[in-house]
Each structure stands twice: as structure tokens, then as C-alpha cells.
PDB file of N, CA and C in Angstrom:
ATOM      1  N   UNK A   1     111.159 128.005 116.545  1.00  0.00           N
ATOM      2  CA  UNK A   1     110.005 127.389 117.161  1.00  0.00           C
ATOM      3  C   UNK A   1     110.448 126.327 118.159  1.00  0.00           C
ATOM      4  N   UNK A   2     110.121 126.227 119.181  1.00  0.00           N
ATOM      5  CA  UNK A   2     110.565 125.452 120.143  1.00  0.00           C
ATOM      6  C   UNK A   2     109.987 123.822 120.347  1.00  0.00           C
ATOM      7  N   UNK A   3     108.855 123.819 119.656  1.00  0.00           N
ATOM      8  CA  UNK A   3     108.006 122.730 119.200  1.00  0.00           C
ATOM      9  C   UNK A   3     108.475 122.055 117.946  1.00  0.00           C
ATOM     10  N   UNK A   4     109.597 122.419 117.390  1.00  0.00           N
ATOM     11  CA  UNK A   4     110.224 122.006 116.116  1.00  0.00           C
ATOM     12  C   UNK A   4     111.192 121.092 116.365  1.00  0.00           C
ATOM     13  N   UNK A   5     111.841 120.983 117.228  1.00  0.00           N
ATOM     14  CA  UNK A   5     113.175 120.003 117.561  1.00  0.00           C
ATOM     15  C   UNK A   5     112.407 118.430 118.359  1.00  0.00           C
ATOM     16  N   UNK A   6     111.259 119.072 119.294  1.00  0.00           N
ATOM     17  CA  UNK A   6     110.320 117.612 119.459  1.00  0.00           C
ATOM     18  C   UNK A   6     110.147 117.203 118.387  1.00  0.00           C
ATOM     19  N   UNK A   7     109.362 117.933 117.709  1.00  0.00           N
ATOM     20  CA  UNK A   7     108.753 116.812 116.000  1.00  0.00           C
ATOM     21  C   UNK A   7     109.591 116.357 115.517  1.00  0.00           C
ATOM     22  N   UNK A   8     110.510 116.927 115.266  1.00  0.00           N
ATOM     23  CA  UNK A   8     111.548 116.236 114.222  1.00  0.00           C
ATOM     24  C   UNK A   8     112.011 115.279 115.152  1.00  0.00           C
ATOM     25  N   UNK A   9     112.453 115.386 116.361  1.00  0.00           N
ATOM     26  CA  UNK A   9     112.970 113.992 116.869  1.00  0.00           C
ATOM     27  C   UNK A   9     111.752 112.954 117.102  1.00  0.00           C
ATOM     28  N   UNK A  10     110.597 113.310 117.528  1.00  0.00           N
ATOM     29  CA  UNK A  10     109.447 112.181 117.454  1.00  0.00           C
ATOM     30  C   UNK A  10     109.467 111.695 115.658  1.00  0.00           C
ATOM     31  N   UNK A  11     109.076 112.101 115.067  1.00  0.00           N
ATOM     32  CA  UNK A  11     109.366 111.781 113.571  1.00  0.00           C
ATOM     33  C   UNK A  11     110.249 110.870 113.553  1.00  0.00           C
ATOM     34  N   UNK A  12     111.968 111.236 113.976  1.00  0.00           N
ATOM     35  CA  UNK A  12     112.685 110.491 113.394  1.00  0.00           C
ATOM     36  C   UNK A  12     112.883 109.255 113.989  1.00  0.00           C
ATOM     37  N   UNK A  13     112.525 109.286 115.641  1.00  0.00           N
ATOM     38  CA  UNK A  13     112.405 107.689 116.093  1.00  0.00           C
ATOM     39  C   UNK A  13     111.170 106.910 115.977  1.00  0.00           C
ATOM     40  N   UNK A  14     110.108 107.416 115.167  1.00  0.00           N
ATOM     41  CA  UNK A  14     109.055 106.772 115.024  1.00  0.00           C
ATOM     42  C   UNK A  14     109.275 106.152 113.621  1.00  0.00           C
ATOM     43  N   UNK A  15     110.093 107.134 112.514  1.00  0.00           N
ATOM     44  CA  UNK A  15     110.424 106.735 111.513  1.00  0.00           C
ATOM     45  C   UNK A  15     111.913 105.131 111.695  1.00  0.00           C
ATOM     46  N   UNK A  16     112.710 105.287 112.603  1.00  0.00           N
ATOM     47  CA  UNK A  16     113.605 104.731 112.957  1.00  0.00           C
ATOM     48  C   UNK A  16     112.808 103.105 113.620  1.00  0.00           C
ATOM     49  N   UNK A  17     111.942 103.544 114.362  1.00  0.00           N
ATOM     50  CA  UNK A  17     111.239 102.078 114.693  1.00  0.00           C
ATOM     51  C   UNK A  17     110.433 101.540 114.028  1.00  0.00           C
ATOM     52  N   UNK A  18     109.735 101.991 112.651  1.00  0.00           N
ATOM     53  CA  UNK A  18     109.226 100.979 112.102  1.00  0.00           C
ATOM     54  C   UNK A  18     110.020 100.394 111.259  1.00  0.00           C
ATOM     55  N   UNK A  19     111.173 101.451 111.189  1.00  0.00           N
ATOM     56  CA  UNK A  19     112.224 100.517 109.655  1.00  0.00           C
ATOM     57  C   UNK A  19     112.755  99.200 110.051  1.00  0.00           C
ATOM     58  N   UNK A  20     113.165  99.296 111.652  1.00  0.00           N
ATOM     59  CA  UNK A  20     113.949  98.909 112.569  1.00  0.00           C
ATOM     60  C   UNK A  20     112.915  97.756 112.303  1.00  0.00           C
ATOM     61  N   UNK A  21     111.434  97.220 112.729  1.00  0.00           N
ATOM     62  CA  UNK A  21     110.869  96.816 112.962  1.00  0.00           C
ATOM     63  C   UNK A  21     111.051  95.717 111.486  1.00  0.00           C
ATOM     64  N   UNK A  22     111.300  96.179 110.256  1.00  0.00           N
ATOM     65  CA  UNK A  22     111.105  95.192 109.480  1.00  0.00           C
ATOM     66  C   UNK A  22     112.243  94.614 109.236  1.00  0.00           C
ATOM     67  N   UNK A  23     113.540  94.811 109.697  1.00  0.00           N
ATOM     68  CA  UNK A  23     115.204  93.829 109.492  1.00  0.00           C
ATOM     69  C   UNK A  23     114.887  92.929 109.975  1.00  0.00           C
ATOM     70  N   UNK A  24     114.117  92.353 110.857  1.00  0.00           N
ATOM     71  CA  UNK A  24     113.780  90.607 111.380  1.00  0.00           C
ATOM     72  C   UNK A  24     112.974  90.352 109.836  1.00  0.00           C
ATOM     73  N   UNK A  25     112.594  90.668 109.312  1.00  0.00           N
ATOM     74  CA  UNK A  25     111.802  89.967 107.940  1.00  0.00           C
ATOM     75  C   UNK A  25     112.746  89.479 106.925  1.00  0.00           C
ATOM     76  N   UNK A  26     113.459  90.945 106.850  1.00  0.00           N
ATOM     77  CA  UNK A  26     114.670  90.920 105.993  1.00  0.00           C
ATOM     78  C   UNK A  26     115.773  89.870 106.146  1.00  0.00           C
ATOM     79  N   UNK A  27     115.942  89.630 107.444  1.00  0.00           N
ATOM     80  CA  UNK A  27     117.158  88.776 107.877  1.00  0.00           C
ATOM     81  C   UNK A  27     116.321  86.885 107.317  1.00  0.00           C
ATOM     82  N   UNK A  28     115.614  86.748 107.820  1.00  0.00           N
ATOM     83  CA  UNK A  28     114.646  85.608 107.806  1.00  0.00           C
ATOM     84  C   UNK A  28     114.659  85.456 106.426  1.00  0.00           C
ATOM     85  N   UNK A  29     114.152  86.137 105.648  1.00  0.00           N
ATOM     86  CA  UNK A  29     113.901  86.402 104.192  1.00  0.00           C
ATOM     87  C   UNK A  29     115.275  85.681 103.395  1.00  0.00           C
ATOM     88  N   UNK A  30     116.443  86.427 103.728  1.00  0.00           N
ATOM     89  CA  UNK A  30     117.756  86.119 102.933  1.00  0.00           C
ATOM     90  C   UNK A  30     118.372  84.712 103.847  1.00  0.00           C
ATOM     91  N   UNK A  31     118.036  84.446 105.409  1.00  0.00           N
ATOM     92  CA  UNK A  31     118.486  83.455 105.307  1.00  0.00           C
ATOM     93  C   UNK A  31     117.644  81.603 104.975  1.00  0.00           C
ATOM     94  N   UNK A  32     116.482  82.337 104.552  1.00  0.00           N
ATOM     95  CA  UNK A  32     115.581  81.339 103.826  1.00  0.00           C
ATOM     96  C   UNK A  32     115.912  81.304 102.401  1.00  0.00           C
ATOM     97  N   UNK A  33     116.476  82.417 101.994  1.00  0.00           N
ATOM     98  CA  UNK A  33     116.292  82.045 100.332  1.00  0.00           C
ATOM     99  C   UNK A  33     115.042  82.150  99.630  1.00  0.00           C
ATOM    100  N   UNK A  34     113.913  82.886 100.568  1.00  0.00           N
ATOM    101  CA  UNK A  34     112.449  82.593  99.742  1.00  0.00           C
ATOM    102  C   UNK A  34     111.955  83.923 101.020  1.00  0.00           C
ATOM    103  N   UNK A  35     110.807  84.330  99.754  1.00  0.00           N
ATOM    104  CA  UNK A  35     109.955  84.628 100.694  1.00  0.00           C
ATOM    105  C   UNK A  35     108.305  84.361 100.917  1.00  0.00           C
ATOM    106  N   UNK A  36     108.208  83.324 100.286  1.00  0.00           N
ATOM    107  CA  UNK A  36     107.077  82.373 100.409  1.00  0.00           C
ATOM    108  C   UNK A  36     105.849  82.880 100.746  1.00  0.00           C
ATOM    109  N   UNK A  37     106.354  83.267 102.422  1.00  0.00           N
ATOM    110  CA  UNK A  37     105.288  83.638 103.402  1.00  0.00           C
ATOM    111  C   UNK A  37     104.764  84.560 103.202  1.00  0.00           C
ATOM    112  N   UNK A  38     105.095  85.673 102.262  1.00  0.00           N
ATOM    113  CA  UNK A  38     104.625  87.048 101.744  1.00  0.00           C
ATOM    114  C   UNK A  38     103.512  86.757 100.672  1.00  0.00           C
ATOM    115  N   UNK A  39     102.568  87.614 100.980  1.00  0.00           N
ATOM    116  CA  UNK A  39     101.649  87.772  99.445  1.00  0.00           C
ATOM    117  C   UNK A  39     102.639  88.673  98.852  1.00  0.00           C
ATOM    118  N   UNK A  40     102.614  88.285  97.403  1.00  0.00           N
ATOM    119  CA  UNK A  40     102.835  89.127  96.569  1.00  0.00           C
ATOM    120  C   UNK A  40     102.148  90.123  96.636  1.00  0.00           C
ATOM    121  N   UNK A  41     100.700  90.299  96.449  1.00  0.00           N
ATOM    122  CA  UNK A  41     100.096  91.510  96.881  1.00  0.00           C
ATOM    123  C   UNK A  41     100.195  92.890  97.718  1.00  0.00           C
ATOM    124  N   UNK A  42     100.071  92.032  98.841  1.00  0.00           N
ATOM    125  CA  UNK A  42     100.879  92.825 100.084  1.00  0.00           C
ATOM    126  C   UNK A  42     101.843  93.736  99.991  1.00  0.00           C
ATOM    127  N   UNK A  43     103.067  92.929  99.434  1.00  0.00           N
ATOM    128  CA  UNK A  43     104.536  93.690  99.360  1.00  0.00           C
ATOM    129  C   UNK A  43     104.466  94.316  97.675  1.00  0.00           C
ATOM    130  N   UNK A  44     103.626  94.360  97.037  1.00  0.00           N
ATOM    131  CA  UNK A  44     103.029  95.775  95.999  1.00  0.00           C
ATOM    132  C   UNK A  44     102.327  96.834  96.668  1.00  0.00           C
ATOM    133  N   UNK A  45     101.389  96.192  97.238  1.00  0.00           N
ATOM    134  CA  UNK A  45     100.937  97.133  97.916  1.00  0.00           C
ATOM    135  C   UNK A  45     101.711  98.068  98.763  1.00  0.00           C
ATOM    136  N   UNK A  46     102.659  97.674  99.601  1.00  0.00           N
ATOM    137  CA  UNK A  46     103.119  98.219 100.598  1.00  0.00           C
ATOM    138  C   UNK A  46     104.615  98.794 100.167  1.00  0.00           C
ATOM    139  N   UNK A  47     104.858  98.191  98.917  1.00  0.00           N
ATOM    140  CA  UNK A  47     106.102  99.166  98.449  1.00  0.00           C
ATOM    141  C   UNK A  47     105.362 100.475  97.477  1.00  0.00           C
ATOM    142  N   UNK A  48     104.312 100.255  97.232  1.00  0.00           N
ATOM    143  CA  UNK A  48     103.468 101.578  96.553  1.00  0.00           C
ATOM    144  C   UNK A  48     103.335 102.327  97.728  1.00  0.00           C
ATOM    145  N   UNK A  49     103.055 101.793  98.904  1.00  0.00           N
ATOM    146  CA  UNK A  49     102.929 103.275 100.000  1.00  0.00           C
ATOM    147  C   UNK A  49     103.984 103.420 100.139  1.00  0.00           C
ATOM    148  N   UNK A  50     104.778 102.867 100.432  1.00  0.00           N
ATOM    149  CA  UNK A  50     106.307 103.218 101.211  1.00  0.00           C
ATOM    150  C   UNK A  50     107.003 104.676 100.029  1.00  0.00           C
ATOM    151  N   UNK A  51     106.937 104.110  98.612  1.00  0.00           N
ATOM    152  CA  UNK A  51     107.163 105.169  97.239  1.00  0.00           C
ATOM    153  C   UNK A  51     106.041 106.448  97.347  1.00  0.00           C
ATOM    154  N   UNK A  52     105.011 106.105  97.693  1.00  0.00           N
ATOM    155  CA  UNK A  52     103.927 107.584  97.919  1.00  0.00           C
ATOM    156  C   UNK A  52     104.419 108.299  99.458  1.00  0.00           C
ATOM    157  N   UNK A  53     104.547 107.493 100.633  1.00  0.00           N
ATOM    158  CA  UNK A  53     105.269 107.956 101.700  1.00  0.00           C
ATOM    159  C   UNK A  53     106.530 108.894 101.294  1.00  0.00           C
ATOM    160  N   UNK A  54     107.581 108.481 100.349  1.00  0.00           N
ATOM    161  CA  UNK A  54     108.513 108.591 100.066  1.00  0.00           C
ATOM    162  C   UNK A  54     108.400 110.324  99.307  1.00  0.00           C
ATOM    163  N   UNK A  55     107.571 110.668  98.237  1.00  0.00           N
ATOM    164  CA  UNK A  55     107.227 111.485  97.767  1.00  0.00           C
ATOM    165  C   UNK A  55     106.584 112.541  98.700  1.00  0.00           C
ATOM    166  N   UNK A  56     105.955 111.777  99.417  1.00  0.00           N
ATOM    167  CA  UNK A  56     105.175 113.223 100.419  1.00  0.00           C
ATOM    168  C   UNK A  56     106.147 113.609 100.873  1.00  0.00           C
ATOM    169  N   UNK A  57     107.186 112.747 101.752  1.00  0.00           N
ATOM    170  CA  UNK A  57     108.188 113.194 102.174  1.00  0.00           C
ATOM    171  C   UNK A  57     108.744 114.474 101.807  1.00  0.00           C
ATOM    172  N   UNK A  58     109.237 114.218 100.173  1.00  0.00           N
ATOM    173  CA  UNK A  58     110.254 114.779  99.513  1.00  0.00           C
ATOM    174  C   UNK A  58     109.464 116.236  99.081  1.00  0.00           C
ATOM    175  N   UNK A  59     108.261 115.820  99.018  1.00  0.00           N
ATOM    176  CA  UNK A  59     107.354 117.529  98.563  1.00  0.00           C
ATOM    177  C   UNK A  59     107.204 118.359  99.575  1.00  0.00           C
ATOM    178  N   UNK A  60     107.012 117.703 100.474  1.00  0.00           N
ATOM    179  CA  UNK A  60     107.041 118.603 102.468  1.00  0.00           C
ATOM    180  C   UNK A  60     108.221 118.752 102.979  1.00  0.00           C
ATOM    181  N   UNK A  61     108.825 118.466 102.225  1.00  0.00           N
ATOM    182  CA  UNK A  61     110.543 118.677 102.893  1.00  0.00           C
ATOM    183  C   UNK A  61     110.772 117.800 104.212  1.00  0.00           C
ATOM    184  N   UNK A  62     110.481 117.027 104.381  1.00  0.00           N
ATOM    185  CA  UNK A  62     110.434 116.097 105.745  1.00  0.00           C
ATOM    186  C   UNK A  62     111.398 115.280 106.166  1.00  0.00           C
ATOM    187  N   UNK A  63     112.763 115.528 106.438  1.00  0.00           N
ATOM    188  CA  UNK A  63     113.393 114.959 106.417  1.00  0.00           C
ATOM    189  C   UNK A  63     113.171 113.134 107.276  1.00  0.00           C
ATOM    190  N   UNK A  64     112.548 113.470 108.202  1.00  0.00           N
ATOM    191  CA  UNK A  64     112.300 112.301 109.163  1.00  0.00           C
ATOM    192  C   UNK A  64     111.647 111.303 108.102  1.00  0.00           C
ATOM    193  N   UNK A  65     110.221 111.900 107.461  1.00  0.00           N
ATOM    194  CA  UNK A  65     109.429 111.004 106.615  1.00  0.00           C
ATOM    195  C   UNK A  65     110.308 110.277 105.729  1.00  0.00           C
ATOM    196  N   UNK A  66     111.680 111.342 104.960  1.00  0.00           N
ATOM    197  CA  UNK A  66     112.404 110.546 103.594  1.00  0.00           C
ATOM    198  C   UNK A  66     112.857 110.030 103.990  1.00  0.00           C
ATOM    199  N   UNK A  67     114.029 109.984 105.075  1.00  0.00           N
ATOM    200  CA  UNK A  67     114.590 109.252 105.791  1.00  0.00           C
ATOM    201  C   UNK A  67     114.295 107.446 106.122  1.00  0.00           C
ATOM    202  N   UNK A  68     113.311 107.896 106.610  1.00  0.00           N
ATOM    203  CA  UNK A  68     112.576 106.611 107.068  1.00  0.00           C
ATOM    204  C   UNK A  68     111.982 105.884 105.905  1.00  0.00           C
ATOM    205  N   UNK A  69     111.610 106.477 105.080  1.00  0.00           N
ATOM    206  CA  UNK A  69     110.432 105.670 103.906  1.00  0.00           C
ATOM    207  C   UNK A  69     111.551 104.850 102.877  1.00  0.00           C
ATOM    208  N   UNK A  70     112.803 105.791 102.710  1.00  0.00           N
ATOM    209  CA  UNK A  70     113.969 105.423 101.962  1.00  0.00           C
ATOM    210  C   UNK A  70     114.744 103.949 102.210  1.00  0.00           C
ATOM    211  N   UNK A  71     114.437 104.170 103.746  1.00  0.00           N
ATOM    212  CA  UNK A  71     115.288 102.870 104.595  1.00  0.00           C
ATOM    213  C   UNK A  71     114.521 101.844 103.983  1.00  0.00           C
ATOM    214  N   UNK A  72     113.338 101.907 104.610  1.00  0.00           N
ATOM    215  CA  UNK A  72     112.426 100.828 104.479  1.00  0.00           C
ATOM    216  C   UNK A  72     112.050 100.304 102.957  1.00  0.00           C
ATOM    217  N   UNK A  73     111.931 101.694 101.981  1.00  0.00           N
ATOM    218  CA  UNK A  73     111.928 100.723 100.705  1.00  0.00           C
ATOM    219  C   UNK A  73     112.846 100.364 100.273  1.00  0.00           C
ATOM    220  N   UNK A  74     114.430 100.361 100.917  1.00  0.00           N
ATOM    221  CA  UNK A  74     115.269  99.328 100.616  1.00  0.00           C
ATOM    222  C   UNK A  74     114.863  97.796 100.878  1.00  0.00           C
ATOM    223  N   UNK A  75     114.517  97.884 101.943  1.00  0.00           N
ATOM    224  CA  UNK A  75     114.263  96.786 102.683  1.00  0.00           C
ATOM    225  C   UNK A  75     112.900  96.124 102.211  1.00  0.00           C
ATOM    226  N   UNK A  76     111.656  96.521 102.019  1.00  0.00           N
ATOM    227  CA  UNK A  76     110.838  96.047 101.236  1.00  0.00           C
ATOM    228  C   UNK A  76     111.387  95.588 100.233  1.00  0.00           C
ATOM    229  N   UNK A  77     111.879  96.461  99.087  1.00  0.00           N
ATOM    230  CA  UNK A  77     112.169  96.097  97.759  1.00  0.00           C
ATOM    231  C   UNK A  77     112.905  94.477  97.546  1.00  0.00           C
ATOM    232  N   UNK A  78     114.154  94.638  99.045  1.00  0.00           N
ATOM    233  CA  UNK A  78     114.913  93.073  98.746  1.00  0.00           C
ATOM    234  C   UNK A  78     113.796  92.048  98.761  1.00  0.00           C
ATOM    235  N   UNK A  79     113.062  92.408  99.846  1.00  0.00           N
ATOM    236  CA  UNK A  79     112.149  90.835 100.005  1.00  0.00           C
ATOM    237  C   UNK A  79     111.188  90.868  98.786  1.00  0.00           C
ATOM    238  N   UNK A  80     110.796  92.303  98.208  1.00  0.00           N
ATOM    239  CA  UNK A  80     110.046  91.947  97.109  1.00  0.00           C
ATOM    240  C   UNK A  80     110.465  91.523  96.049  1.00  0.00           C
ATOM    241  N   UNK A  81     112.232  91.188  95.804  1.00  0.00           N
ATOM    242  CA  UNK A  81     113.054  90.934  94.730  1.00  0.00           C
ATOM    243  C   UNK A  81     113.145  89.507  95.083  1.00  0.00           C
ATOM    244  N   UNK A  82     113.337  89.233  96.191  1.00  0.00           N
ATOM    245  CA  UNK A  82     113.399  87.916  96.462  1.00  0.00           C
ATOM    246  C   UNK A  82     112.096  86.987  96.157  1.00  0.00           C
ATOM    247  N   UNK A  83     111.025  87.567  96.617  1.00  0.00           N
ATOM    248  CA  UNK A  83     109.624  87.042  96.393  1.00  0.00           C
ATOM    249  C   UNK A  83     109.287  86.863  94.787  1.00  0.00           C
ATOM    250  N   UNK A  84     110.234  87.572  93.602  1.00  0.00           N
ATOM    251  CA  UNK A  84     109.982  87.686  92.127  1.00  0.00           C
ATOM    252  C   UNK A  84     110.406  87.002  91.588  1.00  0.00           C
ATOM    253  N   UNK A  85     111.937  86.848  92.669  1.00  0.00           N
ATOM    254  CA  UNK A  85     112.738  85.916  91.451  1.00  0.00           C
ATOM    255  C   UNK A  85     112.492  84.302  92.116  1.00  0.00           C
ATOM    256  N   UNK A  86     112.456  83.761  93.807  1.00  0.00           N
ATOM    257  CA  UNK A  86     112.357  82.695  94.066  1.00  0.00           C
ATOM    258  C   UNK A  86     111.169  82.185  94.525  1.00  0.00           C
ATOM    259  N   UNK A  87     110.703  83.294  94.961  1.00  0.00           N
ATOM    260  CA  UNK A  87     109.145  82.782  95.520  1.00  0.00           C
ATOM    261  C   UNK A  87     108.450  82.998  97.090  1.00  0.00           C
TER     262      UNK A  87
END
């Protein structure tokens, strides 16, 4: 399919720029020592989509979606570890 190598590359830099988009949080985050500024809420909330993102992914075979959802709930998860244990 010739329409298959676009998607997957739109996918994977769309997946690539939002992950991209949250390492300024991450960086800020660890060199504060806190993540204060976060609702707790929020970053439940948003590591529950990122884990349901993560699953659709993995049931559609999507590589771009796992890819991307994987990155990012690394990256959620620290600030949400940070937000548990310091605040």
C-alpha cells in the first residue's frame, strides 16, 4: 500500500513530538526536586491514558502508537514518582 509508509511516518513524528514535548517538564521536575506544580489528579489521569493509549497500541499492532505512549509513560511515571514521594 503506498499510503502505508506516510502513516507510519506521520504517526511516528507526531508520536515523537508530543513525547519530545514533555522532557522540558521532566528536566524542570528532577532539577527542582518536586513536582508541586502538578495536580496529582492530572498526572493519574494522564498516566491512565497514556497505559490505555499504550494497550490500543499493542492490540492494533501500532508500532508508532507503542512507541510513543511507552516513551512518554516513562516520562510521566518519573514526575508522577516524584510528585508521590516529594510533592
Amino acid at each position: 500500500m503506498p499510503g502505508y509508509d506516510v502513516t507510519e511516518a506521520v504517526g511516528l513524528l507526531a508520536g515523537l513530538l508530543t513525547t519530545v514535548a514533555f522532557v522540558p517538564q521532566v528536566v524542570r521536575t528532577r532539577a527542582l526536586g518536586s513536582a508541586r506544580d502538578f495536580s496529582l489528579k492530572m498526572l493519574l489521569l494522564f498516566v491512565a491514558g497514556i497505559v490505555m493509549w499504550l494497550a490500543y497500541g499493542v492490540l492494533s499492532r501500532s508500532m508508532p502508537v507503542i512507541l510513543a505512549n511507552a516513551a512518554t509513560l516513562l516520562l510521566a511515571s518519573y514526575i508522577l514518582a516524584v510528585k508521590l514521594r516529594r510533592g
